[in-house]
Protein backbone atom coordinates (compact mmCIF):
# COMPACT_ATOMS: atom_id res chain seq x y z
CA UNK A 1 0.11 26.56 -9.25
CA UNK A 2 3.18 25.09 -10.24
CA UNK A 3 2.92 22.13 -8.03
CA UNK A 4 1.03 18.54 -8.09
CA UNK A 5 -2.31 18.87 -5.69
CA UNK A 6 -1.52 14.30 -4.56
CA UNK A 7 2.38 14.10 -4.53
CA UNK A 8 3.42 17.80 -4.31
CA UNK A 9 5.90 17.34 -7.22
CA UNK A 10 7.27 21.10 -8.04
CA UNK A 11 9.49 22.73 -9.95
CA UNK A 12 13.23 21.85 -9.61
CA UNK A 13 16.75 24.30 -10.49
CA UNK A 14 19.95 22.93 -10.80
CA UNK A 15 22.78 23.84 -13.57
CA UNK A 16 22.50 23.20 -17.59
CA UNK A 17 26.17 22.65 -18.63
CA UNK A 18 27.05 23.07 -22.12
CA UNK A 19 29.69 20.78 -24.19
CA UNK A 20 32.34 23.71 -22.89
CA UNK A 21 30.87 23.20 -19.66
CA UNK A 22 29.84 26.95 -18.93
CA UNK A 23 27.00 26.73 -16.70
CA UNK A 24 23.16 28.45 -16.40
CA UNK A 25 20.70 28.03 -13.77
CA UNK A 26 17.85 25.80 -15.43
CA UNK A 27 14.26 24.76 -14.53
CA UNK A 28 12.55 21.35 -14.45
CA UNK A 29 8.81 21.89 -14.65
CA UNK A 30 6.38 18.99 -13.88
CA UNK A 31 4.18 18.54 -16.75
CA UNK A 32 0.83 19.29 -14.96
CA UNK A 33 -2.78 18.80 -16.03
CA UNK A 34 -6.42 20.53 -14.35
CA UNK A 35 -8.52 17.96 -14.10
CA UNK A 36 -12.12 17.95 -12.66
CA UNK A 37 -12.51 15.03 -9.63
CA UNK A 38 -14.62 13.92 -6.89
CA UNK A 39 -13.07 14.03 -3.12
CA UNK A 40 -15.25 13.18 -0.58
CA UNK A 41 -18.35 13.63 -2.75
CA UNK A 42 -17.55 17.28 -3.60
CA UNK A 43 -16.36 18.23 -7.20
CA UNK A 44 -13.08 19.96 -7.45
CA UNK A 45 -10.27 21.04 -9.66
CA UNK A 46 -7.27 19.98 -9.19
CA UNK A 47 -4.04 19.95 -10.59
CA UNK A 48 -2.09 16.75 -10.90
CA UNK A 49 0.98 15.77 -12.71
CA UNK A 50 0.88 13.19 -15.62
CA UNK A 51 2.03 10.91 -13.18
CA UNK A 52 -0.24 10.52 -10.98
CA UNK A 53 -3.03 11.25 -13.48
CA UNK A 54 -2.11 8.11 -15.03
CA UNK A 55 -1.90 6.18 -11.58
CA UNK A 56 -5.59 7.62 -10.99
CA UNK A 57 -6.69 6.36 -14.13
CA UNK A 58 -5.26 2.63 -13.43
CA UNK A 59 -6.54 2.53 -10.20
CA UNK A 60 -10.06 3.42 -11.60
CA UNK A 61 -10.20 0.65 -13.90
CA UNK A 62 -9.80 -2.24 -11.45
């Protein structure tokens, strides 16, 4: 579930380093949102990032 159903944006590991630069594996999480949607004339759920949630949104107003 962990990934965005328009631009596929998932999660992402790389290393945290601390001020003494030890290192730990770390995990970027999209901040995702289920939102109910029309594609092709059938209602869905689908699970979009805030990202494009908010490009949806712009794009519906004009």
């Amino acid at each position: 579930m962990a990934k965005c159903d328009i631009c596929e944006k998932e999660k992402v590991f790389s290393m945290q380093v601390s001020h003494s630069h030890r290192r730990s594996s770390r995990t970027w999480k999209p901040n995702l949102r289920t939102i109910k949607t029309e594609v092709n004339g059938t209602p869905m759920k689908l699970h979009v990032c805030s990202r494009c949630l908010r490009t949806l949104r712009k794009n519906e107003e004009a």
